[in-house]
Protein backbone atom coordinates (compact mmCIF):
# COMPACT_ATOMS: atom_id res chain seq x y z
CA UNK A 1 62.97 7.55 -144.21
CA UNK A 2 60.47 8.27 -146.81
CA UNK A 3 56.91 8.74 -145.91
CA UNK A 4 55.66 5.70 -147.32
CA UNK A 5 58.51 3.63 -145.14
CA UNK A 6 57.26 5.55 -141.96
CA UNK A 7 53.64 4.63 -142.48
CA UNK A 8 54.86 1.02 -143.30
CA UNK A 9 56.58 1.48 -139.84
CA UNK A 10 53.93 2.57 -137.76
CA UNK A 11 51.31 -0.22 -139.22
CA UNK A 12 53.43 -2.43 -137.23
CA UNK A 13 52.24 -1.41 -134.60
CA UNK A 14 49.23 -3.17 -135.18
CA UNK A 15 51.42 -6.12 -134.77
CA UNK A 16 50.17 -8.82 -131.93
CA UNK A 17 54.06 -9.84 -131.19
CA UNK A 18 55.00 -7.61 -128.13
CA UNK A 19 58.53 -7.85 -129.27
CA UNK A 20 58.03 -6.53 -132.53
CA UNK A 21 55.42 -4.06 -131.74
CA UNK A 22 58.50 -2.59 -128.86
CA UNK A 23 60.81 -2.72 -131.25
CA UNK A 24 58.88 -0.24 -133.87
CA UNK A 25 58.31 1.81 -130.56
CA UNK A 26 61.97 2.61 -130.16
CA UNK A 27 62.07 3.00 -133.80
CA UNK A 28 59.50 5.65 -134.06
CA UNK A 29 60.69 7.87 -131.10
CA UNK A 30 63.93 8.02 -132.83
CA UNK A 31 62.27 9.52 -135.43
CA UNK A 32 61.28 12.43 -132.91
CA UNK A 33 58.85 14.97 -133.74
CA UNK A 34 58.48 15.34 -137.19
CA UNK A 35 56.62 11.73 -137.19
CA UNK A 36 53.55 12.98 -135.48
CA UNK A 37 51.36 13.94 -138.31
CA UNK A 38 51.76 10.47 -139.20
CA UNK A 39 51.02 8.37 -135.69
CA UNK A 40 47.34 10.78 -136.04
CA UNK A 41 47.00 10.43 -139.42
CA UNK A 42 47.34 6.19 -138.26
CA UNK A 43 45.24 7.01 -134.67
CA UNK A 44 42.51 7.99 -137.19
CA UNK A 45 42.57 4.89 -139.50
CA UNK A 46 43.15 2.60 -136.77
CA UNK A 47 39.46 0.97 -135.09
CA UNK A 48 41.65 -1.16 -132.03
CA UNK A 49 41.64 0.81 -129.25
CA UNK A 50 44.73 -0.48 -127.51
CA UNK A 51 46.57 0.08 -130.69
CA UNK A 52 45.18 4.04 -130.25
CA UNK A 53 46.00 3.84 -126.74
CA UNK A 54 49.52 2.92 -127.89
CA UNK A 55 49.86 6.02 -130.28
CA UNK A 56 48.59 8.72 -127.55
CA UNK A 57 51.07 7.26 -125.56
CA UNK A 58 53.93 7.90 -128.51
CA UNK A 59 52.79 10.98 -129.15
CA UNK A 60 52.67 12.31 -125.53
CA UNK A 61 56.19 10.93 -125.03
CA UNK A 62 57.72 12.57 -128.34
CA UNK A 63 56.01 16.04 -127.71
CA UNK A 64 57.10 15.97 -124.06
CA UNK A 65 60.76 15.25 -124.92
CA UNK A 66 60.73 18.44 -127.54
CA UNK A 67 59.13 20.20 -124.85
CA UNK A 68 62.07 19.33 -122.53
CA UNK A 69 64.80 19.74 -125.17
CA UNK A 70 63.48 22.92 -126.17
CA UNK A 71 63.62 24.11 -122.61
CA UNK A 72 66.98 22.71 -122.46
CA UNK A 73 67.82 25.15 -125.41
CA UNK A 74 66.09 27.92 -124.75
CA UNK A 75 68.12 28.29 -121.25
CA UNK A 76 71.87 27.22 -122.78
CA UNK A 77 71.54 29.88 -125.15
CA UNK A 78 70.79 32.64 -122.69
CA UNK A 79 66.84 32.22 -121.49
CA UNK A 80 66.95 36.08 -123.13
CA UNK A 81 63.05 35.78 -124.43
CA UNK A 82 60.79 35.29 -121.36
CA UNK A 83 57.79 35.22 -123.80
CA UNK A 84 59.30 32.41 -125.64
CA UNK A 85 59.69 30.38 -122.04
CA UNK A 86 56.29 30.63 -121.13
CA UNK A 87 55.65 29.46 -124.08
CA UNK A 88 57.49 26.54 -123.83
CA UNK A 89 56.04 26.00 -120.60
CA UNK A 90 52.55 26.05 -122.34
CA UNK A 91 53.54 23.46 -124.65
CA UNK A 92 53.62 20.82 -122.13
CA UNK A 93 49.86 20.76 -122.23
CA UNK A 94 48.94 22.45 -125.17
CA UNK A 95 51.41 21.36 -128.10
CA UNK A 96 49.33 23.69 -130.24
CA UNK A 97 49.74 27.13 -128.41
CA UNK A 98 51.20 29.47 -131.07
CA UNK A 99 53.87 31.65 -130.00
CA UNK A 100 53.33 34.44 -132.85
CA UNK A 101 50.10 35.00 -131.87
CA UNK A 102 51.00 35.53 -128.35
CA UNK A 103 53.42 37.72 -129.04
CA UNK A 104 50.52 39.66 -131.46
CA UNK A 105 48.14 39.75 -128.49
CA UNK A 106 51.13 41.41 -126.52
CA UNK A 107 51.69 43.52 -129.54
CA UNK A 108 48.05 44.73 -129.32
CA UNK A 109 48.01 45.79 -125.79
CA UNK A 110 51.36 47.74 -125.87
CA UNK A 111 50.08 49.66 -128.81
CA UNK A 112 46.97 50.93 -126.56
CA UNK A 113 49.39 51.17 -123.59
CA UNK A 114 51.45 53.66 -125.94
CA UNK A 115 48.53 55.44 -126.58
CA UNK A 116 48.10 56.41 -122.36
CA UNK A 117 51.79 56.78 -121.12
CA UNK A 118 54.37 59.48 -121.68
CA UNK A 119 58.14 58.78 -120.96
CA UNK A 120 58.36 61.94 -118.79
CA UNK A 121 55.12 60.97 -116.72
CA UNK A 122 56.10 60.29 -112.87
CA UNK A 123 56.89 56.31 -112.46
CA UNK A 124 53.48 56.18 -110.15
CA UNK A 125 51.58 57.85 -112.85
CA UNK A 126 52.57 55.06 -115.61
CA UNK A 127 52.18 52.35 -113.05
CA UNK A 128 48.45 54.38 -112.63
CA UNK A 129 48.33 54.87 -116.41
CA UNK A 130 49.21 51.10 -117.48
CA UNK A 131 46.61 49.93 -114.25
CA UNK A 132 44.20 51.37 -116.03
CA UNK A 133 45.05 49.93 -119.69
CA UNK A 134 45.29 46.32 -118.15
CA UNK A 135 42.66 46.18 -115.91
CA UNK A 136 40.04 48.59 -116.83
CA UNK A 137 40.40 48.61 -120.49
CA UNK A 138 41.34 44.93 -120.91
CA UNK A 139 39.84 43.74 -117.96
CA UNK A 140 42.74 41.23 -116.65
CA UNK A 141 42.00 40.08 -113.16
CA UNK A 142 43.13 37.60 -110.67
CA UNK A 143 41.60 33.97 -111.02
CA UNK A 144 40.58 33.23 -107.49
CA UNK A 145 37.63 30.82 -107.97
CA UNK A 146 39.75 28.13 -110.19
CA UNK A 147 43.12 29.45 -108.44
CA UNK A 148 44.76 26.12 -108.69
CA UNK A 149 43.79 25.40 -112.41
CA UNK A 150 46.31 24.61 -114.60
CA UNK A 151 45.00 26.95 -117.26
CA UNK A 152 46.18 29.62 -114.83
CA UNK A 153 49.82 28.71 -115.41
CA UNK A 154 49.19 29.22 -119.51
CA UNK A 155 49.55 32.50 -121.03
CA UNK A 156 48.08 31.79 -124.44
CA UNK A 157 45.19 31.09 -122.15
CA UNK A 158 45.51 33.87 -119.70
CA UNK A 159 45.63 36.20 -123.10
CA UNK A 160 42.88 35.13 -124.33
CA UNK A 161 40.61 35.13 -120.94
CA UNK A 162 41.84 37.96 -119.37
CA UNK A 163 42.37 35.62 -116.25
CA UNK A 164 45.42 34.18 -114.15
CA UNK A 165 47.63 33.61 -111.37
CA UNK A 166 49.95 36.04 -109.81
CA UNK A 167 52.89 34.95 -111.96
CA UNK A 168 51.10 34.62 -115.40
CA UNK A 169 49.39 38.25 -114.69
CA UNK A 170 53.03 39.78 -113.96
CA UNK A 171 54.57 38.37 -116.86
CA UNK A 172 51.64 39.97 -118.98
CA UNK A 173 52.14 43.30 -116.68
CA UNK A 174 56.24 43.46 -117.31
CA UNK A 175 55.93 42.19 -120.63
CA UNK A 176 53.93 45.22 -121.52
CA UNK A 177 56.05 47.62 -119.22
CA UNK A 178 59.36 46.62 -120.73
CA UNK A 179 58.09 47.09 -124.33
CA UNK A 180 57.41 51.01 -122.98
CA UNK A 181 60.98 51.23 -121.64
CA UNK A 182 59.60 50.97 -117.86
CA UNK A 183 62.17 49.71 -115.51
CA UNK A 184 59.84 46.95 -114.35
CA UNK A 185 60.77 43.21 -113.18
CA UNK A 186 60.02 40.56 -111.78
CA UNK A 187 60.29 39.54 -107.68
CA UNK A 188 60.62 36.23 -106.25
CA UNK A 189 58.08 36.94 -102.97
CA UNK A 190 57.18 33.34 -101.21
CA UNK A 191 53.74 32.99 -102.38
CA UNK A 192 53.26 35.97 -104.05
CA UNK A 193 54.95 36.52 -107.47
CA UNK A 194 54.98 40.71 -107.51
CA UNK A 195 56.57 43.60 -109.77
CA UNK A 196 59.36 45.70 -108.54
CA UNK A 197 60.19 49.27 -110.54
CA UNK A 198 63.50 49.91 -109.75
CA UNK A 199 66.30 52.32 -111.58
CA UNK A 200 68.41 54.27 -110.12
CA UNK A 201 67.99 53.97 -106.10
CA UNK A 202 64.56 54.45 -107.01
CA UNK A 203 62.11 51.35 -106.22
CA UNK A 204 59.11 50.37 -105.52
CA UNK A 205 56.87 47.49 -105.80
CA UNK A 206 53.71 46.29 -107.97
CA UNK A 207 51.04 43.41 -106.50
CA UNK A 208 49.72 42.81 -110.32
CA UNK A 209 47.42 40.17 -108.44
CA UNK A 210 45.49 42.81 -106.22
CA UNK A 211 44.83 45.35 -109.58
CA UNK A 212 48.47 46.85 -110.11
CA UNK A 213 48.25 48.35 -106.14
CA UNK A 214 51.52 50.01 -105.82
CA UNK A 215 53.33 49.10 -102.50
CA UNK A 216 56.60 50.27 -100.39
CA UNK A 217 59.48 48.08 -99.13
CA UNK A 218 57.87 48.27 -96.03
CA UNK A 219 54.96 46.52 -97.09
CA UNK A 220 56.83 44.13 -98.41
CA UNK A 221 58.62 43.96 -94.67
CA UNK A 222 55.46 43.39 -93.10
CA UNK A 223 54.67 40.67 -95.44
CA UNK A 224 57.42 38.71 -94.45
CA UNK A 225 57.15 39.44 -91.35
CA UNK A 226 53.70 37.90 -91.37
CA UNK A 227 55.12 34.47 -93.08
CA UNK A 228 57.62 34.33 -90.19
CA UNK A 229 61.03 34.08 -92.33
CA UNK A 230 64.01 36.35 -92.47
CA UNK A 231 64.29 39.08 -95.15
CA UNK A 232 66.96 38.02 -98.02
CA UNK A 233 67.46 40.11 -100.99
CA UNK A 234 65.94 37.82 -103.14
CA UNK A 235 62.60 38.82 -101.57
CA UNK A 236 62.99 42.46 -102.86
CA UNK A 237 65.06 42.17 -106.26
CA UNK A 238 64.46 41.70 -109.16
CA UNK A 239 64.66 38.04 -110.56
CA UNK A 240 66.23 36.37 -113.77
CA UNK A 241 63.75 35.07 -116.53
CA UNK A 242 65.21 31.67 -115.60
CA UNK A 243 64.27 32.34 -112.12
CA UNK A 244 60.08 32.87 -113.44
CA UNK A 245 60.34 29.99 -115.77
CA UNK A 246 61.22 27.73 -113.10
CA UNK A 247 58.32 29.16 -110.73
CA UNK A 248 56.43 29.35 -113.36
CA UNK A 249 56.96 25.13 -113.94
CA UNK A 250 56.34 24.66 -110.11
CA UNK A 251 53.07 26.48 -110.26
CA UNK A 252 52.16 24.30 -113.19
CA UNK A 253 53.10 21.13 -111.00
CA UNK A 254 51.37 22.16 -107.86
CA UNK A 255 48.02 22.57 -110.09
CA UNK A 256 48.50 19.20 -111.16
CA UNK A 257 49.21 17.74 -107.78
CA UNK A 258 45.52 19.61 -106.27
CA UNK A 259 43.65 17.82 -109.10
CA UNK A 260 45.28 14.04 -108.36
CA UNK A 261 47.04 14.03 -111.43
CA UNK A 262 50.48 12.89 -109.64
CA UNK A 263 52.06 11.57 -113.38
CA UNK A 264 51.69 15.23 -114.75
CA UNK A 265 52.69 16.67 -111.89
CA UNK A 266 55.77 14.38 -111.73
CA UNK A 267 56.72 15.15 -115.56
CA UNK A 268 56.42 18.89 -115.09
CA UNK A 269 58.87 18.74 -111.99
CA UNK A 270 60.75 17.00 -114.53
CA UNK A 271 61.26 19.83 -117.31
CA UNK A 272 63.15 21.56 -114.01
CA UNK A 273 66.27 19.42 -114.81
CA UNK A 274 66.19 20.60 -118.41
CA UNK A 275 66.78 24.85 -117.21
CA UNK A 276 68.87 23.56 -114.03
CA UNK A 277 72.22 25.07 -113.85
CA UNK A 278 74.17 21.74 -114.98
CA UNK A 279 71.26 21.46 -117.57
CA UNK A 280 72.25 20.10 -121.46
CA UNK A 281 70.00 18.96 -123.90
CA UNK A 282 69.16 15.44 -123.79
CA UNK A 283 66.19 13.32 -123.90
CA UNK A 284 64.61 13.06 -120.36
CA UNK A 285 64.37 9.22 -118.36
CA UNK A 286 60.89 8.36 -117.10
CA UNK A 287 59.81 10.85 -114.41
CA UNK A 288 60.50 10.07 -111.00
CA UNK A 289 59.15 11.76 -108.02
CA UNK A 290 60.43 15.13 -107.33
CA UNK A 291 60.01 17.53 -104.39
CA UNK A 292 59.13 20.81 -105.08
CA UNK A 293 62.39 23.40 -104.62
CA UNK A 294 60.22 26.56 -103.10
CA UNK A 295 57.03 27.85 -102.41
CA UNK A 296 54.29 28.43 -105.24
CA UNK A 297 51.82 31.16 -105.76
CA UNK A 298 49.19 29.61 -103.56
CA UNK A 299 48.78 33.26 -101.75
CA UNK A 300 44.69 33.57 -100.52
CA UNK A 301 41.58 34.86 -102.54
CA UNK A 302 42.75 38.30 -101.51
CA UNK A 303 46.12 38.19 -101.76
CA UNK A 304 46.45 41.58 -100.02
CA UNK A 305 50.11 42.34 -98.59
């Protein structure tokens, strides 16, 4: 369609017939994203509030099935770009968040990590060394007051206010330890998303949340022991970027369901189904209530372990 037929399309809209009005509806999400620009461009124009009502509506259900799609895509062909999943994750509620200038921000920080560690320092020493870049030099730190804010769960945001949960600060913290060649990845702990440095038969573990403090497998036994469930390897190895996407969307869900907004909750359990393992691209049905599949970060002010 030309531009001038897709305006002529969404002035329909205005239309008082129901029938007509649904039909341009199903018309105009066909379209998919591209026809944005124009729904604000006629959101702008427009002075009846229901017919604005009607376009938020359009546009929330156009960018949420790209954001689903996208997800969709980004695990069939390989989920290889962790940055570029969180990303996607951010889009949900912030269509705007740019991914290049994430990925600048992250370029930034490795640069002055570069600057403080040495490949033939000792593996505590970089940990020690890349502490110090992140969290004295940068000032990250764990967002304990607003825990449960979704904002926590965004890492264009996190970047930006050196705050976050356990999961957003450890994808920041490996992100950065990767880029130097570090051995560093993620760990699915039940409450606690942490860092494991393993190569070699050599391992230990990171709690990003509590400052970078470097911990043992036995700590991470007494942890467990303290939550009362039986040790399984997936509480001490490392995990798939698949695996932190999906917590990642469950964290972003739970935030949602602590601030009564059950419909955004209910769409982000949603996205799951697009990175599940039977997963293909296709556009989403309404949301439907979902249970959660596993424990978020909701680990106490102090998460110590």
């Amino acid at each position: 369609m030309t531009n001038q037929e897709i305006k002529a399309l969404i002035s329909l809209l205005d239309d008082e017939d129901q029938e007509i009005s649904e039909h341009v509806e199903d018309k105009i999400v066909s379209l998919g994203e591209p026809v944005i620009p124009f729904l604000e461009e006629h959101w702008e124009e427009s002075i009846n509030p229901d017919v604005q009502k009607r376009i938020e509506d359009l546009i929330h259900k156009l960018q949420y099935e790209s954001v689903y799609n996208r997800l969709a895509n980004w695990k069939k062909t390989g989920a290889q770009s962790l940055i570029e999943g969180m990303w996607l994750v951010n889009t949900y509620q912030y269509p705007d968040a740019d991914l290049a200038t994430i990925n600048k921000t992250l370029d930034q920080i490795y640069y002055e990590a570069w600057l403080h560690i040495k490949p033939d320092m000792h593996p505590y020493d970089q940990i020690k060394a890349l502490n110090h870049v992140l969290f004295r030099l940068y000032k990250f730190s764990a967002n304990t007051k607003n825990f449960h804010s979704p904002a926590n769960s965004m890492l264009h945001l996190a970047l930006e206010t050196q705050r976050g949960n356990p999961l957003t600060l450890c994808v920041i913290y490996l992100t950065i330890a990767q880029k130097l060649g570090m051995p560093v990845y993620g760990v699915n702990l039940p409450n606690l998303f942490i860092l494991t440095y393993k190569k070699e038969g050599y391992q230990f573990y990171i709690n990003v949340y509590n400052r970078g403090l470097i911990l043992s497998k036995a700590d991470i036994d007494s942890y467990i022991l303290q939550l009362n469930l039986h040790p399984v390897d997936i509480f001490y190895e490392p995990c798939s970027n698949l695996d932190i996407i999906k917590r990642a969307l469950r964290n972003l869900a739970v935030s949602f369901e602590k601030l009564n907004e059950p419909e955004k909750a209910t769409e982000v359990n949603k996205l799951l189904e697009a990175i599940a393992d039977d997963a293909g691209i296709t556009i989403p049905k309404q949301p439907g209530e979902e249970d959660n599949e596993e424990n978020p970060d909701t680990e106490e002010e102090d998460d110590s372990v």
